[in-house]
Every structure is written in C-alpha cells, then in structure tokens.
PDB file of N, CA and C in Angstrom:
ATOM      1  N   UNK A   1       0.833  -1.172   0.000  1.00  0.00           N
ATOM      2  CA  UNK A   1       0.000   0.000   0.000  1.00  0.00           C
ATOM      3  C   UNK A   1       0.888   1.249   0.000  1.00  0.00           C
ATOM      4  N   UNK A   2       0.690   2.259  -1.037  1.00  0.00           N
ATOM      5  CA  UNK A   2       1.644   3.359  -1.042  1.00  0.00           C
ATOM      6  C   UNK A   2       1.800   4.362   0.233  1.00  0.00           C
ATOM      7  N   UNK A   3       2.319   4.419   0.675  1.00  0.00           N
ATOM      8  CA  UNK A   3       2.483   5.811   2.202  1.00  0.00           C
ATOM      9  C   UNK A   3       1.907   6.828   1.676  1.00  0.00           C
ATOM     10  N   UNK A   4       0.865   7.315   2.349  1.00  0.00           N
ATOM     11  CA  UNK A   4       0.196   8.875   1.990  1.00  0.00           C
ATOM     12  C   UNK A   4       1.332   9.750   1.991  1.00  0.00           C
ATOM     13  N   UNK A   5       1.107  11.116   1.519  1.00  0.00           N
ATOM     14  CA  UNK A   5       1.462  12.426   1.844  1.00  0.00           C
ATOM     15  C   UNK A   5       3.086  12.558   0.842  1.00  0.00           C
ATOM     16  N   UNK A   6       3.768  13.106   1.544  1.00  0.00           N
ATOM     17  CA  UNK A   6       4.869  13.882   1.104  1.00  0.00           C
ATOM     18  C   UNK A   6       6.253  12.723   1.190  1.00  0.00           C
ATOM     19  N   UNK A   7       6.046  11.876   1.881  1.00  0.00           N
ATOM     20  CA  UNK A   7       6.609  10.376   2.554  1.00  0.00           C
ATOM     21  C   UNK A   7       6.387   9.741   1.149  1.00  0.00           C
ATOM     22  N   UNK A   8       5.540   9.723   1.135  1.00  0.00           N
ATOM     23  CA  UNK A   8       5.545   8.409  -0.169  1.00  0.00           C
ATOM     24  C   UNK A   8       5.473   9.259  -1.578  1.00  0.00           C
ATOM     25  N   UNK A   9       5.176   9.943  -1.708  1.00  0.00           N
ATOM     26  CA  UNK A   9       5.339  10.889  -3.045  1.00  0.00           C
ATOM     27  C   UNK A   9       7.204  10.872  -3.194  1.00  0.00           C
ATOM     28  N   UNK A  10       7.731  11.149  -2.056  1.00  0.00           N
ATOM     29  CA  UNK A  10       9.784  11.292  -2.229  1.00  0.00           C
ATOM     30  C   UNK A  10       9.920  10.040  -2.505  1.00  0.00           C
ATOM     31  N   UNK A  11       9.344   8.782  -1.624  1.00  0.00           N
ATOM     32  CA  UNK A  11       9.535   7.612  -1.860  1.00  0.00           C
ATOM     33  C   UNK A  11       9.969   7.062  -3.125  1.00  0.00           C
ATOM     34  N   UNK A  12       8.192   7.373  -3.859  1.00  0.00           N
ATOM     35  CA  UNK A  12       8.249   6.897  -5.120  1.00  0.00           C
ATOM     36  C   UNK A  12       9.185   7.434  -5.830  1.00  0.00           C
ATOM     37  N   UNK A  13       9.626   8.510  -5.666  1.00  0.00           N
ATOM     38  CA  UNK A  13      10.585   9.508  -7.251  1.00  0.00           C
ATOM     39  C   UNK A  13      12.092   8.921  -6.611  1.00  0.00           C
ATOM     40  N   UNK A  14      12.179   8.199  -5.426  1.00  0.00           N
ATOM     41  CA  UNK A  14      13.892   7.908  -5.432  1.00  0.00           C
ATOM     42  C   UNK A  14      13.826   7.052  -6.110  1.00  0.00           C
ATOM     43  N   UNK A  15      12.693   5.895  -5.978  1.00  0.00           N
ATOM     44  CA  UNK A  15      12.502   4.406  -6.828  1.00  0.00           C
ATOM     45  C   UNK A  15      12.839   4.440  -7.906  1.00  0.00           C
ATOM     46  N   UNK A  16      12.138   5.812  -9.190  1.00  0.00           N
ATOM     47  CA  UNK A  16      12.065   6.328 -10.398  1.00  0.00           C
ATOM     48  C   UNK A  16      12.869   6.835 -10.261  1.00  0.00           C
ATOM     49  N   UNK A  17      13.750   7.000  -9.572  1.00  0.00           N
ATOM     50  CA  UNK A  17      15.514   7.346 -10.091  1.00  0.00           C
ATOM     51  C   UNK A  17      16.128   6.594  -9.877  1.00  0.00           C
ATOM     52  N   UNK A  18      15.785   5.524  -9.269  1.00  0.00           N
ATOM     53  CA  UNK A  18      16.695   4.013  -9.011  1.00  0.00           C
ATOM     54  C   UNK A  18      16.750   3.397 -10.320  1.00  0.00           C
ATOM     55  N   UNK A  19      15.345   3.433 -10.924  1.00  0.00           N
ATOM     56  CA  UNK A  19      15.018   2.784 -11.883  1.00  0.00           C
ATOM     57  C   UNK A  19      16.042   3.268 -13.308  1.00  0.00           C
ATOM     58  N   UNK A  20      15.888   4.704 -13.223  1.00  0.00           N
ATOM     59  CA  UNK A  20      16.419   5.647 -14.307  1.00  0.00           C
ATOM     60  C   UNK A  20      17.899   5.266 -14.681  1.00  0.00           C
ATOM     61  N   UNK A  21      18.621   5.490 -13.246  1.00  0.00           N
ATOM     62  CA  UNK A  21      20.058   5.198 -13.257  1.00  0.00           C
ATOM     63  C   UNK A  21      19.931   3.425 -13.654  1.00  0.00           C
ATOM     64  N   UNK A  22      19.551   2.727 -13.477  1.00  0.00           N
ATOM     65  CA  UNK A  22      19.617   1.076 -13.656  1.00  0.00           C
ATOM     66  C   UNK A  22      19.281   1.388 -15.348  1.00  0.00           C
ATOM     67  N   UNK A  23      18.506   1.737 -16.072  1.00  0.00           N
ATOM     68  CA  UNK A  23      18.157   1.639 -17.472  1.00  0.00           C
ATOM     69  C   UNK A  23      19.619   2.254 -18.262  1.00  0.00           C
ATOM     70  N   UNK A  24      20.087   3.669 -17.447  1.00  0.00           N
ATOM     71  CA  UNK A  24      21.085   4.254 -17.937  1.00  0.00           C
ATOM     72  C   UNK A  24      22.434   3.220 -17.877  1.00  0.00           C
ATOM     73  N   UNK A  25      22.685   2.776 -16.683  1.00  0.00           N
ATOM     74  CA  UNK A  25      23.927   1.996 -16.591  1.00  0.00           C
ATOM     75  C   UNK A  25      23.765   0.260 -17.712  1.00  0.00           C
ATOM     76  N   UNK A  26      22.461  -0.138 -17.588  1.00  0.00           N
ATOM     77  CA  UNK A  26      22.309  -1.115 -18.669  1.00  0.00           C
ATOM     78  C   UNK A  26      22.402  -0.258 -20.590  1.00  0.00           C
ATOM     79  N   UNK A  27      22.426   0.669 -20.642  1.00  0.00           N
ATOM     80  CA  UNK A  27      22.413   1.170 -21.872  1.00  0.00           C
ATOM     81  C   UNK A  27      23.466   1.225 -22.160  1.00  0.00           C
ATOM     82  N   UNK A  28      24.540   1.914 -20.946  1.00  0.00           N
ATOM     83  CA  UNK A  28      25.600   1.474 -21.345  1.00  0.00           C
ATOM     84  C   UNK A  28      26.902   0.766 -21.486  1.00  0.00           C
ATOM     85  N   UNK A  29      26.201  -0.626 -20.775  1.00  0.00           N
ATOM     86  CA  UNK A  29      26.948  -1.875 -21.129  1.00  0.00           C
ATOM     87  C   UNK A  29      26.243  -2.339 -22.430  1.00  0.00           C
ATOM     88  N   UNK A  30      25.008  -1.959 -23.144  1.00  0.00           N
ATOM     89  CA  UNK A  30      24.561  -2.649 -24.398  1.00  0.00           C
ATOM     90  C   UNK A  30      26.027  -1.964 -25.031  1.00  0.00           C
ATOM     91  N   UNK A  31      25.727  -0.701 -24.986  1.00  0.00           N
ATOM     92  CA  UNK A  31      26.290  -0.012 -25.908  1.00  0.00           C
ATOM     93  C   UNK A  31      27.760   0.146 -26.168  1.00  0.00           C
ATOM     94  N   UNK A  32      28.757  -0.327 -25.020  1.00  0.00           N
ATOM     95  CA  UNK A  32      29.999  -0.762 -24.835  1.00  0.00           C
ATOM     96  C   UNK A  32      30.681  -2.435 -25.373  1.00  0.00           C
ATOM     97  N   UNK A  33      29.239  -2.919 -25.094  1.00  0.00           N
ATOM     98  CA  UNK A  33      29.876  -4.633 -25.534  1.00  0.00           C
ATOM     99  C   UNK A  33      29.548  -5.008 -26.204  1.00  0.00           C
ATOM    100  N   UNK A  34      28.411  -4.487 -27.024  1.00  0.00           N
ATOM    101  CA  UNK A  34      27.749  -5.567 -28.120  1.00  0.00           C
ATOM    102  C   UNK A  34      28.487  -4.407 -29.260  1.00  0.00           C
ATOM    103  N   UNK A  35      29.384  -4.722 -30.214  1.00  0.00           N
ATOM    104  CA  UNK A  35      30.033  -4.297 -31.705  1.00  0.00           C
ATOM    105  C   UNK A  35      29.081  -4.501 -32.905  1.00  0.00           C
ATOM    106  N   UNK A  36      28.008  -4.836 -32.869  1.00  0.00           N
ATOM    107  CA  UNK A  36      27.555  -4.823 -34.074  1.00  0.00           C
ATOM    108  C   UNK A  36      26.054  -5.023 -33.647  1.00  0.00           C
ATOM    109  N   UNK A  37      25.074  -4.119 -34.357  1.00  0.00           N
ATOM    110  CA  UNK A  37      23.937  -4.003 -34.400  1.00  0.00           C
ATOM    111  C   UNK A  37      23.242  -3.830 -33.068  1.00  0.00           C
ATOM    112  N   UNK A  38      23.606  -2.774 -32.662  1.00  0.00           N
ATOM    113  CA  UNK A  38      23.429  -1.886 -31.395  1.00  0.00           C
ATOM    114  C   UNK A  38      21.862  -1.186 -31.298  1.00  0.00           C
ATOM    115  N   UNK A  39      21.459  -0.519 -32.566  1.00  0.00           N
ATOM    116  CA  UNK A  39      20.501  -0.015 -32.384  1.00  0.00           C
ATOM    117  C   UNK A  39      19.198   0.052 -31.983  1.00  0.00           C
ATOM    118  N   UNK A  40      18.899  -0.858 -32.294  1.00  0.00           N
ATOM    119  CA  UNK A  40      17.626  -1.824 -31.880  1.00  0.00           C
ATOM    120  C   UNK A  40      17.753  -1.971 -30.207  1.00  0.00           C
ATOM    121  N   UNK A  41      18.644  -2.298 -29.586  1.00  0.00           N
ATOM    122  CA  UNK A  41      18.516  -2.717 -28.161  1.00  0.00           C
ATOM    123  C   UNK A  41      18.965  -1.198 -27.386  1.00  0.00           C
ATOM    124  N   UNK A  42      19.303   0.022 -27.984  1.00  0.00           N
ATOM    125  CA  UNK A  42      19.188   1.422 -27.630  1.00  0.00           C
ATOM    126  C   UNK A  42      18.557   1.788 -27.466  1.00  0.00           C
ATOM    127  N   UNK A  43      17.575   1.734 -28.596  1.00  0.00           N
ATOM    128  CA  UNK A  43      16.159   2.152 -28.929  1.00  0.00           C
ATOM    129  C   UNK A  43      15.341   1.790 -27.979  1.00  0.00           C
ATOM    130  N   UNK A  44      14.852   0.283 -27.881  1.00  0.00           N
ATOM    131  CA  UNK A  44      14.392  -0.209 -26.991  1.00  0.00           C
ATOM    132  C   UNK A  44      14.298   0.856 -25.310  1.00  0.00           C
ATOM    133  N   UNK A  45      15.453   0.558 -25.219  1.00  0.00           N
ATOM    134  CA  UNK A  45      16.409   0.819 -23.700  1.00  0.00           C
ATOM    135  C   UNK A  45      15.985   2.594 -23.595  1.00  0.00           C
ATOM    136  N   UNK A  46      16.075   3.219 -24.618  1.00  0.00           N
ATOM    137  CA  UNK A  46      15.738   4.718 -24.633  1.00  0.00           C
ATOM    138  C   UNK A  46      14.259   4.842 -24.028  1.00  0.00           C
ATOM    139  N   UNK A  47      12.689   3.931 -25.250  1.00  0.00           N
ATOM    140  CA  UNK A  47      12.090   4.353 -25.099  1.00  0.00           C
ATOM    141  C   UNK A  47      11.362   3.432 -23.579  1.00  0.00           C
ATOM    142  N   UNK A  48      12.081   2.963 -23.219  1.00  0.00           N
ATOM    143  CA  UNK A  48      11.813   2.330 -21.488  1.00  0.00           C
ATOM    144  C   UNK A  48      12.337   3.426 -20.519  1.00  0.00           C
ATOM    145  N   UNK A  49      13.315   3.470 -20.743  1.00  0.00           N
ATOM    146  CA  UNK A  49      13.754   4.964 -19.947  1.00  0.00           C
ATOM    147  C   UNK A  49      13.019   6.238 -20.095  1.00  0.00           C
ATOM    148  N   UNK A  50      12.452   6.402 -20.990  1.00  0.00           N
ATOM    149  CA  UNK A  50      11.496   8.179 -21.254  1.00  0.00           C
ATOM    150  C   UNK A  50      10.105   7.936 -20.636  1.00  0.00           C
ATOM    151  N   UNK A  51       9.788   6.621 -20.924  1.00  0.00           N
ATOM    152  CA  UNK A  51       8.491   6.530 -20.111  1.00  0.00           C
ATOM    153  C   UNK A  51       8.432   6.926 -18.655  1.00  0.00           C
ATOM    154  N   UNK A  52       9.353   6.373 -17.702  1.00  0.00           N
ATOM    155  CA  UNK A  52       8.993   6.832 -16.415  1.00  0.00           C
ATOM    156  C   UNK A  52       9.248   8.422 -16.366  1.00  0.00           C
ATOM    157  N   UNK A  53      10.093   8.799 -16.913  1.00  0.00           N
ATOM    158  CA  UNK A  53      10.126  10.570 -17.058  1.00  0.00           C
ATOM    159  C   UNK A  53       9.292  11.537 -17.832  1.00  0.00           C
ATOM    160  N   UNK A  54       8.332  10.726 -18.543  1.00  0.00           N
ATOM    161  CA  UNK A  54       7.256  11.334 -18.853  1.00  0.00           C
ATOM    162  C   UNK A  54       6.061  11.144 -18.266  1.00  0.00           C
ATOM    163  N   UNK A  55       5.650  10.218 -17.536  1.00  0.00           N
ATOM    164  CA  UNK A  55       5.091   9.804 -16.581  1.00  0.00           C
ATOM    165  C   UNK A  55       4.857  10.593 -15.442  1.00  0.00           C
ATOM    166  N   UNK A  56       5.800   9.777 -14.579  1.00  0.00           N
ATOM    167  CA  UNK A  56       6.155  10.621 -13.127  1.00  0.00           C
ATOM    168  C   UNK A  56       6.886  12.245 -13.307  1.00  0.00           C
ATOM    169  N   UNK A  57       7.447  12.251 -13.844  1.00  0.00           N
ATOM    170  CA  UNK A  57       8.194  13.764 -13.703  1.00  0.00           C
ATOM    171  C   UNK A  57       7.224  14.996 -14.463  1.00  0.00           C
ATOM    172  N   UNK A  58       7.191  14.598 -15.742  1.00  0.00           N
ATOM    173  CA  UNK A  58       6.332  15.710 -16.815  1.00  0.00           C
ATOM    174  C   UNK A  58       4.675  15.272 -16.827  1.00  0.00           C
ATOM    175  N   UNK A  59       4.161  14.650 -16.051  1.00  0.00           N
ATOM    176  CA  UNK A  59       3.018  13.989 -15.601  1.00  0.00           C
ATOM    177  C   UNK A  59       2.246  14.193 -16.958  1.00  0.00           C
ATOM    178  N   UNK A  60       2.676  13.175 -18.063  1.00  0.00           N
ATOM    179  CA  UNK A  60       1.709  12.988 -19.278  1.00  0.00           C
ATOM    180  C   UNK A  60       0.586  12.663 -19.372  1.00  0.00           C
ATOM    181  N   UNK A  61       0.648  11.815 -18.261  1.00  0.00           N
ATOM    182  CA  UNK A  61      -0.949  11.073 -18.246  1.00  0.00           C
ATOM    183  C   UNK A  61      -2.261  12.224 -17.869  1.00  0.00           C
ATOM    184  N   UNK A  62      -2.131  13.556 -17.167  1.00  0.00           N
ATOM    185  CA  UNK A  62      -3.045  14.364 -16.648  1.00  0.00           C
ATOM    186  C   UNK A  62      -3.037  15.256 -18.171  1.00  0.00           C
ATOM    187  N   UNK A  63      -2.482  14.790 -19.676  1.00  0.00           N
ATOM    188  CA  UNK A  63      -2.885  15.635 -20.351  1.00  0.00           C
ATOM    189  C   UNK A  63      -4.558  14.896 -20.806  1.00  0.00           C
ATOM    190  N   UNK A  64      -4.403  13.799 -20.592  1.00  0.00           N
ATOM    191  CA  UNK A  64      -5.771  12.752 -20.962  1.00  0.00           C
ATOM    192  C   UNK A  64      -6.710  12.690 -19.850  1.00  0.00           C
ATOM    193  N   UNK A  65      -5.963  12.778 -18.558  1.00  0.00           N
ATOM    194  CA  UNK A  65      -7.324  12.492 -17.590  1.00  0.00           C
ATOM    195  C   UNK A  65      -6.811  13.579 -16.391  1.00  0.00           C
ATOM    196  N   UNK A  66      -7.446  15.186 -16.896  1.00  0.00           N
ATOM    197  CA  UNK A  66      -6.733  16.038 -15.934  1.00  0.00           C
ATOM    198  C   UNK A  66      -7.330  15.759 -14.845  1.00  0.00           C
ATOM    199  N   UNK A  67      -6.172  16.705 -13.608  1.00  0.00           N
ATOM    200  CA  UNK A  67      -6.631  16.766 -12.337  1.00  0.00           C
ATOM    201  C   UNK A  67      -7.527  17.451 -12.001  1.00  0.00           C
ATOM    202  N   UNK A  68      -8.679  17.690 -11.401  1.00  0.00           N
ATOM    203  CA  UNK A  68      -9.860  18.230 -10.751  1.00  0.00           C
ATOM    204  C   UNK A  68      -9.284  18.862  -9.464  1.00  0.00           C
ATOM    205  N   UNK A  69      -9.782  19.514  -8.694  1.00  0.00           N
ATOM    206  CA  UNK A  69      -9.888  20.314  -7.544  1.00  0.00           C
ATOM    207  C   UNK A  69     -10.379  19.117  -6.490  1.00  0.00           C
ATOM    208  N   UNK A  70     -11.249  18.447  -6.702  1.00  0.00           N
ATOM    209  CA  UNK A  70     -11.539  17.464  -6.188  1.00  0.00           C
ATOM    210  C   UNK A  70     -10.610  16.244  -6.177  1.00  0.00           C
ATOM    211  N   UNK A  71     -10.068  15.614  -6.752  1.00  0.00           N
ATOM    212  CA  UNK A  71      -9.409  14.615  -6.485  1.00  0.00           C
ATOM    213  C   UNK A  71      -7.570  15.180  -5.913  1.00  0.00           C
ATOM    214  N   UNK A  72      -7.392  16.073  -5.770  1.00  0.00           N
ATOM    215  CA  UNK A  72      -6.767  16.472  -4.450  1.00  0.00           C
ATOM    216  C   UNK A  72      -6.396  16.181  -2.934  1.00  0.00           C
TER     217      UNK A  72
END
C-alpha cells in the first residue's frame, strides 16, 4: 500500500531514479559490448527509460485524464 502524503510521493521519485540510473547503466553496457547491431537494443532501452520521465516527472498522463480540484 503506497504511504500517503509527502513520505511516499519522495519515496516513489527515489525508486524512479533508481530505476532511471539502472536503465542508464544497462544502456551502457549494451552499448559498450555488443560491436555490431546496437541499435535496436538502444532504442528499446531509450524508449523504457522516457516513459517513467514522462510519466512521473512531466506527468503525461493528466494531459488525458486532468486533475480536478476534487481529487486532491
């Protein structure tokens, strides 16, 4: 169950930077060891990484289901 308030809101965004740095440091061991035909598993690895930062950080999802005054 997520921790209410200001506690679990920091919570979650260290997680989503745990996560961030783990996608970044796997991108670049793809991108250091594999010599041939890299792109595809960049790509991949990029658009897994932009999701949680468009998500949580630039909060994309409230362009489809904005916030109300009420659900506050």
């Amino acid at each position: 169950m997520p921790e209410p308030g200001l506690r679990g809101k920091l919570r979650l965004g260290y997680i989503v930077l745990g996560a961030l740095i783990a996608i970044k440091i796997a991108e670049y061991l793809v991108g250091t060891t594999i010599p041939n035909g890299v792109w595809p598993f960049l790509t991949i690895l990029a658009l897994v990484g932009a999701w949680p930062i468009l998500y949580y950080f630039m909060h994309i999802n409230q362009l489809w289901h904005p916030k109300s005054r009420h659900d506050e």
